[in-house]
PDB file of N, CA and C in Angstrom:
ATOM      1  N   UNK A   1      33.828 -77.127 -30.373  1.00  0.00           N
ATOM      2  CA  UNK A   1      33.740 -76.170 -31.461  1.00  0.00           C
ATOM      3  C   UNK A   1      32.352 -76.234 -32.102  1.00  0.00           C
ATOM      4  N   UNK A   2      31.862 -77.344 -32.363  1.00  0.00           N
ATOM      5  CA  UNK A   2      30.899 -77.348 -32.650  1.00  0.00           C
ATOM      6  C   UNK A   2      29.357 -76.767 -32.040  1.00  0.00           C
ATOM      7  N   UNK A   3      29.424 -77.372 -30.852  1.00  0.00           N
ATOM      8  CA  UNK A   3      28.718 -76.462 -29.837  1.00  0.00           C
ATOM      9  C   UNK A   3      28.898 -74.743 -30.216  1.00  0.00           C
ATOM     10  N   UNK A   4      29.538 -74.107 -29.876  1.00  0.00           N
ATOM     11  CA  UNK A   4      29.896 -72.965 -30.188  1.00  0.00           C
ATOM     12  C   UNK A   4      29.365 -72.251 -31.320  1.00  0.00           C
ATOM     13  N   UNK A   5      29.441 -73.140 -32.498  1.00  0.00           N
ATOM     14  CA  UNK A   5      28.952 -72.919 -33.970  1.00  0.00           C
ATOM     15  C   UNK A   5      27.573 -72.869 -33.634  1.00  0.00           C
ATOM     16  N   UNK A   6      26.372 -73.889 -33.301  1.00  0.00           N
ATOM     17  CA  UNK A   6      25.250 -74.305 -32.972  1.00  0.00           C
ATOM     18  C   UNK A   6      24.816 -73.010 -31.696  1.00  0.00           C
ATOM     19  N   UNK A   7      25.676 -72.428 -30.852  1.00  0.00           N
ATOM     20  CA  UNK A   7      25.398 -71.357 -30.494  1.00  0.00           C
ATOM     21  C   UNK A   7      25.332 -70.153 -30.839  1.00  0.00           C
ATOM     22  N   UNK A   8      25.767 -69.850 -32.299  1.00  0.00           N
ATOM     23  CA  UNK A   8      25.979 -68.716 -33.147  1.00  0.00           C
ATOM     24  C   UNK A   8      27.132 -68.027 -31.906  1.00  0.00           C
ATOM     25  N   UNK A   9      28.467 -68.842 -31.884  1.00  0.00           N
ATOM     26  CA  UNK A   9      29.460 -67.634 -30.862  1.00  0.00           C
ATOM     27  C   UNK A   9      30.085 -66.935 -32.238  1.00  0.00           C
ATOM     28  N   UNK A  10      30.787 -66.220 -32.041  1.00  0.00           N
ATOM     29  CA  UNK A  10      31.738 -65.294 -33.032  1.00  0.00           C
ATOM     30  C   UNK A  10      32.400 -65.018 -32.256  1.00  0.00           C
ATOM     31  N   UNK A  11      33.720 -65.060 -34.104  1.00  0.00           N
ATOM     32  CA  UNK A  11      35.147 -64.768 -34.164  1.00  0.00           C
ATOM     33  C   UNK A  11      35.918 -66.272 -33.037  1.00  0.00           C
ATOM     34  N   UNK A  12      35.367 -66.970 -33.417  1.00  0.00           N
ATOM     35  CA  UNK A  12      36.047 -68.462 -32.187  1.00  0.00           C
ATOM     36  C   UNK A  12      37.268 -68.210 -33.306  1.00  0.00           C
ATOM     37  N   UNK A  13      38.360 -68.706 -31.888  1.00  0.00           N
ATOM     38  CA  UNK A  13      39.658 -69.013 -32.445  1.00  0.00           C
ATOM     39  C   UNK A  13      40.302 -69.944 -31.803  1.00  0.00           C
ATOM     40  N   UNK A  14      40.975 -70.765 -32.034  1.00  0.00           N
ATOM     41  CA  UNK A  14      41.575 -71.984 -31.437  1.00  0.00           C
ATOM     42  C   UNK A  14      43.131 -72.041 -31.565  1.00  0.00           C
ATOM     43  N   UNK A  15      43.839 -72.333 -30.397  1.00  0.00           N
ATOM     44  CA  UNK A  15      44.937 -71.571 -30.548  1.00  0.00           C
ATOM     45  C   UNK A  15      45.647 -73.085 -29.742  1.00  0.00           C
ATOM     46  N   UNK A  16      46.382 -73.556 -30.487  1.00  0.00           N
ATOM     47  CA  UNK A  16      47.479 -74.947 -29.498  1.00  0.00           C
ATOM     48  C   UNK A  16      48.503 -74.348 -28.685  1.00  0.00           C
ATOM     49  N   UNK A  17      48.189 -75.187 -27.487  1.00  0.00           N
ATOM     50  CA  UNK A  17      49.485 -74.886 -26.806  1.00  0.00           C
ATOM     51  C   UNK A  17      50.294 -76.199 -26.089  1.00  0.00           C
ATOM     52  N   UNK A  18      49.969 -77.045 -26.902  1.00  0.00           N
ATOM     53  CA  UNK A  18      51.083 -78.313 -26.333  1.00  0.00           C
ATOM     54  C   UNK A  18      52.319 -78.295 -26.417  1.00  0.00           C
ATOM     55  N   UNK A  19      52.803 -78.648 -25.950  1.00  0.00           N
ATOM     56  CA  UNK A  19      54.671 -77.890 -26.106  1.00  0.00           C
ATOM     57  C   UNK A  19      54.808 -76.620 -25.296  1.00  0.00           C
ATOM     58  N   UNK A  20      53.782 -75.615 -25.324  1.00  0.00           N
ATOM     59  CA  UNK A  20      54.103 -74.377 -25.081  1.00  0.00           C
ATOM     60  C   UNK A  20      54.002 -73.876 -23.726  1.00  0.00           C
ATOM     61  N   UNK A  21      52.410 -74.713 -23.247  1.00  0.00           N
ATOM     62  CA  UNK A  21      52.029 -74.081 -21.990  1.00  0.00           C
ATOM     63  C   UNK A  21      51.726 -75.516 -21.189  1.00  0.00           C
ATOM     64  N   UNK A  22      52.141 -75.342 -19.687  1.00  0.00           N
ATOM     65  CA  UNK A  22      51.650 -76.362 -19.003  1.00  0.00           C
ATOM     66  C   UNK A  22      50.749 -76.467 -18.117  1.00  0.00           C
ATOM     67  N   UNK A  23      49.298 -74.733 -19.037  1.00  0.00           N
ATOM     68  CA  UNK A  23      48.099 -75.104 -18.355  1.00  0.00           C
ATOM     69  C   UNK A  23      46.827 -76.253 -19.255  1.00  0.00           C
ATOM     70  N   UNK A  24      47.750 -76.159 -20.379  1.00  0.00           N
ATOM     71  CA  UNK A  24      46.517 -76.964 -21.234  1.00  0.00           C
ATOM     72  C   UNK A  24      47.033 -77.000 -22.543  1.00  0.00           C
ATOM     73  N   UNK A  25      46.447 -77.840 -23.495  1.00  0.00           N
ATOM     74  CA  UNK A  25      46.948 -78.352 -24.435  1.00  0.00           C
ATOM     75  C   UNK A  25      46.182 -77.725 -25.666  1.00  0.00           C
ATOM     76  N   UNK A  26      45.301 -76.768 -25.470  1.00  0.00           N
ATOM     77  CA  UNK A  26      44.644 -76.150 -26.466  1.00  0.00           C
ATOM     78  C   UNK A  26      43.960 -75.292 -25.410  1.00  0.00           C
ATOM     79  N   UNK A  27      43.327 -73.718 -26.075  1.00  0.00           N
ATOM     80  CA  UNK A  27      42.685 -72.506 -25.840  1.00  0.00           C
ATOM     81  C   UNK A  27      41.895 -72.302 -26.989  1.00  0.00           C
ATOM     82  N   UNK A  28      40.428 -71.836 -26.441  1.00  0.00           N
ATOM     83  CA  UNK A  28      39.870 -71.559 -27.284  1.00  0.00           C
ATOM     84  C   UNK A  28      38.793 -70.263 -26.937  1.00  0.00           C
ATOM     85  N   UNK A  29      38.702 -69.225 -27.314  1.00  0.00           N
ATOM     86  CA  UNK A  29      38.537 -68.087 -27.381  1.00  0.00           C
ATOM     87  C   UNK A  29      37.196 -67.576 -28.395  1.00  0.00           C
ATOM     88  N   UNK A  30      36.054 -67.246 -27.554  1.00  0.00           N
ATOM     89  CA  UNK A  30      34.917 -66.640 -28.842  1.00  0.00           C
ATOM     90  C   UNK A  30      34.293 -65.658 -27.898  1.00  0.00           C
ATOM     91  N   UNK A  31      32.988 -65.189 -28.601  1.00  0.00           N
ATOM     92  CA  UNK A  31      32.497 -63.843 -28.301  1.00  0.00           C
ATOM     93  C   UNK A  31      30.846 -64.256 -28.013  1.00  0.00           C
ATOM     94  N   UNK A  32      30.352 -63.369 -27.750  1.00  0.00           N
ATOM     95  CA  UNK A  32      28.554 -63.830 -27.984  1.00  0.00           C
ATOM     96  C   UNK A  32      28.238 -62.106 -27.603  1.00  0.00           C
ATOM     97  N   UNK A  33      27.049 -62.169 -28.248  1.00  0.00           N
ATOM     98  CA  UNK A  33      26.701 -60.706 -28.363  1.00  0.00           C
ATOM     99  C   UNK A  33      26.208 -59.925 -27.333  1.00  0.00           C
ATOM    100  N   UNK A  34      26.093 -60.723 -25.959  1.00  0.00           N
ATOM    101  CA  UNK A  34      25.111 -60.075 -24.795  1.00  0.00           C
ATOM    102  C   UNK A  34      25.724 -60.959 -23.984  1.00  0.00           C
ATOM    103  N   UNK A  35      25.596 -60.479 -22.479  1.00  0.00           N
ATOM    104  CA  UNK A  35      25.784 -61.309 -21.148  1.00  0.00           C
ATOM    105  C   UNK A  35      25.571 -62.466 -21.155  1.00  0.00           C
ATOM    106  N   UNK A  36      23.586 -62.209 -21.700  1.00  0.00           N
ATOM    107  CA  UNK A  36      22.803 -63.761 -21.297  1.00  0.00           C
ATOM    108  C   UNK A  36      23.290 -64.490 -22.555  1.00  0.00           C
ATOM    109  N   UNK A  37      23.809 -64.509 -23.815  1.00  0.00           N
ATOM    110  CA  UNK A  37      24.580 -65.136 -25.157  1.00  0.00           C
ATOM    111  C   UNK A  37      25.596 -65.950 -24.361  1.00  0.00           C
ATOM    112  N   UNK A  38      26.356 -65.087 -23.572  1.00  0.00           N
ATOM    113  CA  UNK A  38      27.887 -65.407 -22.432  1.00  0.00           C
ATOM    114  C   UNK A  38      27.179 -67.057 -21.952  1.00  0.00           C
ATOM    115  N   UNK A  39      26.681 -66.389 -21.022  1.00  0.00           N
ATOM    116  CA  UNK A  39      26.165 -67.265 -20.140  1.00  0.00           C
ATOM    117  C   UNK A  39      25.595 -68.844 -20.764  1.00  0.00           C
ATOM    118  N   UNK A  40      24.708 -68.070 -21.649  1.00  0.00           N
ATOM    119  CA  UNK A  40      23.602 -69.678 -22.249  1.00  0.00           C
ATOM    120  C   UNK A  40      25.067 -70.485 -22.697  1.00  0.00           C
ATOM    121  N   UNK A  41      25.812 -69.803 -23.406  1.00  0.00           N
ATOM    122  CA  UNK A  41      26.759 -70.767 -24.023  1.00  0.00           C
ATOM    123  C   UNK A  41      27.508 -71.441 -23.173  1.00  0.00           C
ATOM    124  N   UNK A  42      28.148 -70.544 -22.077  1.00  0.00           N
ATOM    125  CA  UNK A  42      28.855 -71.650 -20.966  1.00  0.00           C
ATOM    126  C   UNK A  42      28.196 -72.647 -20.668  1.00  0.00           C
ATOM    127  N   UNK A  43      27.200 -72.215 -20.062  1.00  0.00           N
ATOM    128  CA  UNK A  43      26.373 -73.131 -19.011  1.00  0.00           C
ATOM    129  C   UNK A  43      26.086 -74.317 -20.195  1.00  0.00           C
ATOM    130  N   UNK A  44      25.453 -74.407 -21.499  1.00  0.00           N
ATOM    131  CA  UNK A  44      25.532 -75.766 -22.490  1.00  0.00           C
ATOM    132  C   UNK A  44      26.798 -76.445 -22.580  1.00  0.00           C
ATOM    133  N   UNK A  45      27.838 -75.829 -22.941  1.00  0.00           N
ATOM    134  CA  UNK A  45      29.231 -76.220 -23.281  1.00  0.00           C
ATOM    135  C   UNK A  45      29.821 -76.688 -22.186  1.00  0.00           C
ATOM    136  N   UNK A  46      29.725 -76.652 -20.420  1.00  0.00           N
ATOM    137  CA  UNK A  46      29.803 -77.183 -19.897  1.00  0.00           C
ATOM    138  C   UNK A  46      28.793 -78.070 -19.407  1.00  0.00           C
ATOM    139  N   UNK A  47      27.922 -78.255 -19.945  1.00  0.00           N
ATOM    140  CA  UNK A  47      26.903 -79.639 -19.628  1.00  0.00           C
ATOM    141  C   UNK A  47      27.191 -80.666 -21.125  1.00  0.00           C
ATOM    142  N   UNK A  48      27.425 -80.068 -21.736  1.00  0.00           N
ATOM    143  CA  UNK A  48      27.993 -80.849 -23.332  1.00  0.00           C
ATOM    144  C   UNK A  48      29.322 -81.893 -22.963  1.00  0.00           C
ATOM    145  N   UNK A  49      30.277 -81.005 -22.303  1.00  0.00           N
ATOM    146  CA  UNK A  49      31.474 -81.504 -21.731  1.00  0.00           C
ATOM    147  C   UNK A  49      31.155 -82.881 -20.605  1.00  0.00           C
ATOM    148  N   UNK A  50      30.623 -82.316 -19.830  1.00  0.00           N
ATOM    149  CA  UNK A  50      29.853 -83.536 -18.809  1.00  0.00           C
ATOM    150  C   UNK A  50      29.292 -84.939 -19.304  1.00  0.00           C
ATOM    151  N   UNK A  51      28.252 -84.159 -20.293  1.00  0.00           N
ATOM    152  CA  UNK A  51      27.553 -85.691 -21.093  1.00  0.00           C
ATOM    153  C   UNK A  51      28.739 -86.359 -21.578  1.00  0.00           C
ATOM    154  N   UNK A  52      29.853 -86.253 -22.267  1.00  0.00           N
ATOM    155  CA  UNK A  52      30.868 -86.114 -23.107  1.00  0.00           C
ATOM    156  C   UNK A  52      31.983 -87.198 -22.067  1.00  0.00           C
ATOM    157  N   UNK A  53      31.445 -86.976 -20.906  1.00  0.00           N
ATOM    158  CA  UNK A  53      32.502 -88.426 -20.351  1.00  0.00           C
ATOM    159  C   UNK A  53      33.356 -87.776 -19.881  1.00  0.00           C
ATOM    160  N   UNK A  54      33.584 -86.454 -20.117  1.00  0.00           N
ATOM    161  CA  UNK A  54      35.411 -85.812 -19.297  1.00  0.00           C
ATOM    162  C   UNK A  54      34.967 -85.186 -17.835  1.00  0.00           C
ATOM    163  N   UNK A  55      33.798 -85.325 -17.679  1.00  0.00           N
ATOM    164  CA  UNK A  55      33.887 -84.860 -15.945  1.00  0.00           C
ATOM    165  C   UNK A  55      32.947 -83.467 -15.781  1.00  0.00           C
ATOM    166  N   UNK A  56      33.481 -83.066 -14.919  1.00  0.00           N
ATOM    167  CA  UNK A  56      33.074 -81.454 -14.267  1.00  0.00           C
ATOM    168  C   UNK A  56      34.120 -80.598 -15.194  1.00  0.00           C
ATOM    169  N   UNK A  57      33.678 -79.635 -15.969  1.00  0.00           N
ATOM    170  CA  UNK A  57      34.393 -78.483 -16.338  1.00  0.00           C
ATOM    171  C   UNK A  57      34.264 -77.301 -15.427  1.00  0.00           C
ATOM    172  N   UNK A  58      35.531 -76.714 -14.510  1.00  0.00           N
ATOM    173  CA  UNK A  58      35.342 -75.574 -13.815  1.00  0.00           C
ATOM    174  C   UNK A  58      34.714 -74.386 -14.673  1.00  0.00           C
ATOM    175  N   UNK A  59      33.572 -73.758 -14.120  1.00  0.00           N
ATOM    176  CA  UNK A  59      33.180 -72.235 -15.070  1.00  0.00           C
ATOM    177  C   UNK A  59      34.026 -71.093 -13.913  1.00  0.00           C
ATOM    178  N   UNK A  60      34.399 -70.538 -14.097  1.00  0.00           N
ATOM    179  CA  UNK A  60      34.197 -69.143 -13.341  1.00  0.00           C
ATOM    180  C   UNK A  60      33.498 -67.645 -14.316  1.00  0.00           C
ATOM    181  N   UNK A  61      33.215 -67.162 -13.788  1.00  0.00           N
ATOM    182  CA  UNK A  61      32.988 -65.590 -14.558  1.00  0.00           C
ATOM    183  C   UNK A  61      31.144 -65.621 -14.779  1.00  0.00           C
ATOM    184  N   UNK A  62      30.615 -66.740 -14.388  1.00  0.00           N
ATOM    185  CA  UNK A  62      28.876 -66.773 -14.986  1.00  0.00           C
ATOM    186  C   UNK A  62      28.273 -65.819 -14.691  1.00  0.00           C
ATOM    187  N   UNK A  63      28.534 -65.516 -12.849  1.00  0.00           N
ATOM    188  CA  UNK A  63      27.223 -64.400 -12.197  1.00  0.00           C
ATOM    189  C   UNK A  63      27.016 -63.079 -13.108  1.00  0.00           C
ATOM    190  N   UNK A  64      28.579 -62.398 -14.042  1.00  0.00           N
ATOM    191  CA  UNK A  64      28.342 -61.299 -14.484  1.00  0.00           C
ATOM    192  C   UNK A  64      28.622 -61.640 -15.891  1.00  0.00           C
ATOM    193  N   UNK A  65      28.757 -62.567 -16.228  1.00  0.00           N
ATOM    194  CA  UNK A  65      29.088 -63.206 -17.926  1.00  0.00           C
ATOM    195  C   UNK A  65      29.605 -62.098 -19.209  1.00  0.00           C
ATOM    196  N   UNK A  66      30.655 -61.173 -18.353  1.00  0.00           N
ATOM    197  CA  UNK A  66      31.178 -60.099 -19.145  1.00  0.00           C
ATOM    198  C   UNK A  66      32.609 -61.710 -19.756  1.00  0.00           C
ATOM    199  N   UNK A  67      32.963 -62.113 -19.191  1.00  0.00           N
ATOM    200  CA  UNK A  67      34.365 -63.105 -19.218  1.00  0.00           C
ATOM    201  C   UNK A  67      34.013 -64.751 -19.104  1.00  0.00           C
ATOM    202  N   UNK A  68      33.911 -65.542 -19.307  1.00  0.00           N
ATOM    203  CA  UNK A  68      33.340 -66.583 -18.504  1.00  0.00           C
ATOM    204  C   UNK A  68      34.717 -67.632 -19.159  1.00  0.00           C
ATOM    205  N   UNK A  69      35.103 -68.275 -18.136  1.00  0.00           N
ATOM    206  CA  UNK A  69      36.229 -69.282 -17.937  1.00  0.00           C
ATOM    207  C   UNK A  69      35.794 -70.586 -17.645  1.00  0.00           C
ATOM    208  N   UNK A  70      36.198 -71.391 -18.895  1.00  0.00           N
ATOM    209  CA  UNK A  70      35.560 -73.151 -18.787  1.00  0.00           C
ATOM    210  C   UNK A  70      36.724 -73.838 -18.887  1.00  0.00           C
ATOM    211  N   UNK A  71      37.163 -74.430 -17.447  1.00  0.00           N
ATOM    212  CA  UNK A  71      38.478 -75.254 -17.818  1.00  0.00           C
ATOM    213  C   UNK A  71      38.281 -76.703 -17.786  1.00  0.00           C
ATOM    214  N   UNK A  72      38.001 -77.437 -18.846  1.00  0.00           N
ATOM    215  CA  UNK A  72      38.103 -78.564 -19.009  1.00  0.00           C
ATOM    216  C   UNK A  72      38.947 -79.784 -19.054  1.00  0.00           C
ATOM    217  N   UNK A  73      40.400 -79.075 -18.271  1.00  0.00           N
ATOM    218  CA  UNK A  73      41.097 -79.941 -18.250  1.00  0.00           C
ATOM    219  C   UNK A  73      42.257 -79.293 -19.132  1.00  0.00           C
ATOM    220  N   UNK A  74      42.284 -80.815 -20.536  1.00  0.00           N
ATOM    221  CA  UNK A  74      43.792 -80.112 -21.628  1.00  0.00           C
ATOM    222  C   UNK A  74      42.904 -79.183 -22.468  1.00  0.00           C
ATOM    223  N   UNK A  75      41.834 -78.700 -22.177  1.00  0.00           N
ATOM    224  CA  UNK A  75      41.334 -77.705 -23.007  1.00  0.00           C
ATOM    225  C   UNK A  75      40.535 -76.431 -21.975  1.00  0.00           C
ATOM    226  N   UNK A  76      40.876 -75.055 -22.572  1.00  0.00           N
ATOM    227  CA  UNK A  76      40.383 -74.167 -21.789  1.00  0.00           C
ATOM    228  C   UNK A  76      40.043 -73.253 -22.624  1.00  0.00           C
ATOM    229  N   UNK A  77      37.850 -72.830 -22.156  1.00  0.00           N
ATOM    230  CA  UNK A  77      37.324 -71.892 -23.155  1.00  0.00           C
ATOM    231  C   UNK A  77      37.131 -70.371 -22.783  1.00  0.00           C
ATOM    232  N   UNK A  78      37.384 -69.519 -23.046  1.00  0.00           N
ATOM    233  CA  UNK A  78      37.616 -68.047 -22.592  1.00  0.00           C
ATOM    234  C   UNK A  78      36.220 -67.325 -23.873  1.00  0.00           C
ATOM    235  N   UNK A  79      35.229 -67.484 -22.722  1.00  0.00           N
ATOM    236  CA  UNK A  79      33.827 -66.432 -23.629  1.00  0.00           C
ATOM    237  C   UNK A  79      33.859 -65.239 -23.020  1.00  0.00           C
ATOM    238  N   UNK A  80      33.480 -64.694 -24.066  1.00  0.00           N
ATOM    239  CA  UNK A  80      33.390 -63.014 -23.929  1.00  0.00           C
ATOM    240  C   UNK A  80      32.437 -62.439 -24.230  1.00  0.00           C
ATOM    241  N   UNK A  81      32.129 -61.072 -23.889  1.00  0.00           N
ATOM    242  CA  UNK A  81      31.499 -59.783 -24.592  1.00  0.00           C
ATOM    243  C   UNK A  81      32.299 -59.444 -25.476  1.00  0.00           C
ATOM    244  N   UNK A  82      32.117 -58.728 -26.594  1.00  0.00           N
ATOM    245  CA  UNK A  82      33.705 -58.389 -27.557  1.00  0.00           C
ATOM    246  C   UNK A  82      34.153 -57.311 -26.591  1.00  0.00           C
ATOM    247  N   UNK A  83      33.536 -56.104 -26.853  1.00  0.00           N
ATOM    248  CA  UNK A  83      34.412 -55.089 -25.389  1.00  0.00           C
ATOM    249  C   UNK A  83      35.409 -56.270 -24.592  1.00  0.00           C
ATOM    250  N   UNK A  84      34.823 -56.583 -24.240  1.00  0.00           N
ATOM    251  CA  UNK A  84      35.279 -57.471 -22.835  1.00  0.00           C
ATOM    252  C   UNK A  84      36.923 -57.674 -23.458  1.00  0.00           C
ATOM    253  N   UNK A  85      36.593 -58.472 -25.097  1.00  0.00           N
ATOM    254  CA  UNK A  85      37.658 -59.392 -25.380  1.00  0.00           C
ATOM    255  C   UNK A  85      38.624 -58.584 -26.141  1.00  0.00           C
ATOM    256  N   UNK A  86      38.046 -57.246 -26.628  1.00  0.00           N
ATOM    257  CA  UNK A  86      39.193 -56.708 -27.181  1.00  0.00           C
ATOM    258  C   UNK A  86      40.116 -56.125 -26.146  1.00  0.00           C
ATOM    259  N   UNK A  87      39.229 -55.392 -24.949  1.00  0.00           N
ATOM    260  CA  UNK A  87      40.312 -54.765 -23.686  1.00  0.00           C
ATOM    261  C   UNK A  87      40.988 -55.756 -23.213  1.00  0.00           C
ATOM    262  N   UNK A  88      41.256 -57.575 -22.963  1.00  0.00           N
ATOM    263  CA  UNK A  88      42.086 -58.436 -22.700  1.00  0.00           C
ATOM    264  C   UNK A  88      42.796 -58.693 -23.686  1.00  0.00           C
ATOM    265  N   UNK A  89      42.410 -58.988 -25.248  1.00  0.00           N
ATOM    266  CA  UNK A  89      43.098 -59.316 -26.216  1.00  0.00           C
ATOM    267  C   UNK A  89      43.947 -60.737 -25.977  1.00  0.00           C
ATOM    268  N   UNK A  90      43.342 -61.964 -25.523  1.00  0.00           N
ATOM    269  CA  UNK A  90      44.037 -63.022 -25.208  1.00  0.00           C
ATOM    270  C   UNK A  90      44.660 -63.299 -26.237  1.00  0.00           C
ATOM    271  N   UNK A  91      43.859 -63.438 -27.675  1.00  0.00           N
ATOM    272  CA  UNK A  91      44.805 -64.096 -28.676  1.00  0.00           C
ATOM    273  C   UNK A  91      45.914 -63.353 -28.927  1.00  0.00           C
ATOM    274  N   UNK A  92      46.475 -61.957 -28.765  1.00  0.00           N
ATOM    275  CA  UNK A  92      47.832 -61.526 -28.970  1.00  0.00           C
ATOM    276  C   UNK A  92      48.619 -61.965 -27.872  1.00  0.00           C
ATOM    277  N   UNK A  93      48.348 -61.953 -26.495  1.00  0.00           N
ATOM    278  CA  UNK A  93      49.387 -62.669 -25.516  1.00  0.00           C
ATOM    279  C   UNK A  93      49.616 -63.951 -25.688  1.00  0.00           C
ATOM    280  N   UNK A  94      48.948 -64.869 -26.331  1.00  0.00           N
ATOM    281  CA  UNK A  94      48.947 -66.560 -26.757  1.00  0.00           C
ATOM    282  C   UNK A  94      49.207 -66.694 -27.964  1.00  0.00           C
ATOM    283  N   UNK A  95      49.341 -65.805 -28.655  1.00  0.00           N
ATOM    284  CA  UNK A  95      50.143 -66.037 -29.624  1.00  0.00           C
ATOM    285  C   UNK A  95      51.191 -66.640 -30.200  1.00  0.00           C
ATOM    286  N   UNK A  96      52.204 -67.200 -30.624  1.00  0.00           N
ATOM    287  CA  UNK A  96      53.209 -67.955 -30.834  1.00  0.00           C
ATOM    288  C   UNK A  96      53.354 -67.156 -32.119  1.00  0.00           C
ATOM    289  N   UNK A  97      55.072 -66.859 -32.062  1.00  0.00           N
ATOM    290  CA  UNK A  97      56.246 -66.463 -33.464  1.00  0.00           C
ATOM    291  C   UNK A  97      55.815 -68.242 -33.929  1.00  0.00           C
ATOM    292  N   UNK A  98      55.405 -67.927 -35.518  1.00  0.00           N
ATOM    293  CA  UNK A  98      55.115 -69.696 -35.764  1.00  0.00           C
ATOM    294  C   UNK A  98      54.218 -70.410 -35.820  1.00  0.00           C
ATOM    295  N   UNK A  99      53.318 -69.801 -34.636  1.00  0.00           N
ATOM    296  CA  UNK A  99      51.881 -70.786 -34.444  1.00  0.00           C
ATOM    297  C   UNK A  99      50.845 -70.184 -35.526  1.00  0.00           C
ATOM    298  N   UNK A 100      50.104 -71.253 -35.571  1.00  0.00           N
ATOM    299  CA  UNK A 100      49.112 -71.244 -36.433  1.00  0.00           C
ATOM    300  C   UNK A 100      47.974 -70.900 -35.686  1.00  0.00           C
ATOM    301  N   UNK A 101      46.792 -70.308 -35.612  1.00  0.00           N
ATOM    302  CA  UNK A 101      45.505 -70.051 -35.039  1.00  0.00           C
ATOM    303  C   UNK A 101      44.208 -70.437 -36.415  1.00  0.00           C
ATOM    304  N   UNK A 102      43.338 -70.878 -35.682  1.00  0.00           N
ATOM    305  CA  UNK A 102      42.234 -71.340 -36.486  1.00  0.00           C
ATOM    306  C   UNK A 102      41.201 -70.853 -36.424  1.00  0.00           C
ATOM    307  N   UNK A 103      40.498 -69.903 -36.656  1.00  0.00           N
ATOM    308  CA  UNK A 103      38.973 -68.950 -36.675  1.00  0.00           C
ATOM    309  C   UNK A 103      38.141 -69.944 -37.677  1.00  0.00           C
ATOM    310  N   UNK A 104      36.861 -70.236 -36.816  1.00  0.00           N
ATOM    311  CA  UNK A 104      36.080 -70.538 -37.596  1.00  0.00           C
ATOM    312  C   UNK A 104      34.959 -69.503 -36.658  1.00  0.00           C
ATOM    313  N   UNK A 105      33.494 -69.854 -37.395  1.00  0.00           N
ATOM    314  CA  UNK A 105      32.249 -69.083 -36.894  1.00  0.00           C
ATOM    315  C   UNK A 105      32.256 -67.652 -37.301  1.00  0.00           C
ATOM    316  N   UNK A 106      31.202 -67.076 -37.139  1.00  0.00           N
ATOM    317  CA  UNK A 106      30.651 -65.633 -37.628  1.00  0.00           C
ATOM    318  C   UNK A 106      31.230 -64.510 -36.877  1.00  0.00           C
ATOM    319  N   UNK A 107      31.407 -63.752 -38.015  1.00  0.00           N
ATOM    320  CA  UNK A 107      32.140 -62.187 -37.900  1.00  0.00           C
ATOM    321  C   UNK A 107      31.142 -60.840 -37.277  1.00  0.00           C
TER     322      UNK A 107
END
């Protein structure tokens, strides 16, 4: 999250899914204003992750950085273009009747 912040991403939201889902134990969801925004941020946030002792984080989505997918294991980061993120709208399908979601970073 922090990373993210230090990248100026927007609208991050963090969404638990322990109990819920048995791809990961947290989702976390932000925006960046351009492709190359997409991109710079994956490509740090998975070298952040690395230094960080948890391994290789899979990216997919970099070559066209409209989507970019960082699975780190019990945590998985979903960057976007906003276009991109409003036509998927992940946080309404991950949603939870109940759950709490956490937005931090710029609007």
């Amino acid at each position: 999250m922090a990373q993210l912040d230090d990248d100026q991403a927007q609208d991050v939201v963090s969404i638990p899914l322990e109990g819920k889902s048995s791809i990961a134990d947290h989702m976390v969801i932000a925006s960046g204003r351009s492709t190359r925004q997409v991109a710079s941020m994956a490509q740090k946030l998975a070298e952040k992750i690395k230094q960080a002792g948890f391994g290789h984080a899979r990216v997919e989505g970099l070559p066209a950085a409209d989507w970019v997918l960082i699975d780190a294991g019990d945590v998985v980061i979903h960057l976007f273009r906003p276009e991109v993120r409003s036509f998927y709208n992940l946080e309404r399908m991950w949603s939870f009747e109940g759950s709490e979601t956490s937005m931090m970073g710029r609007n």
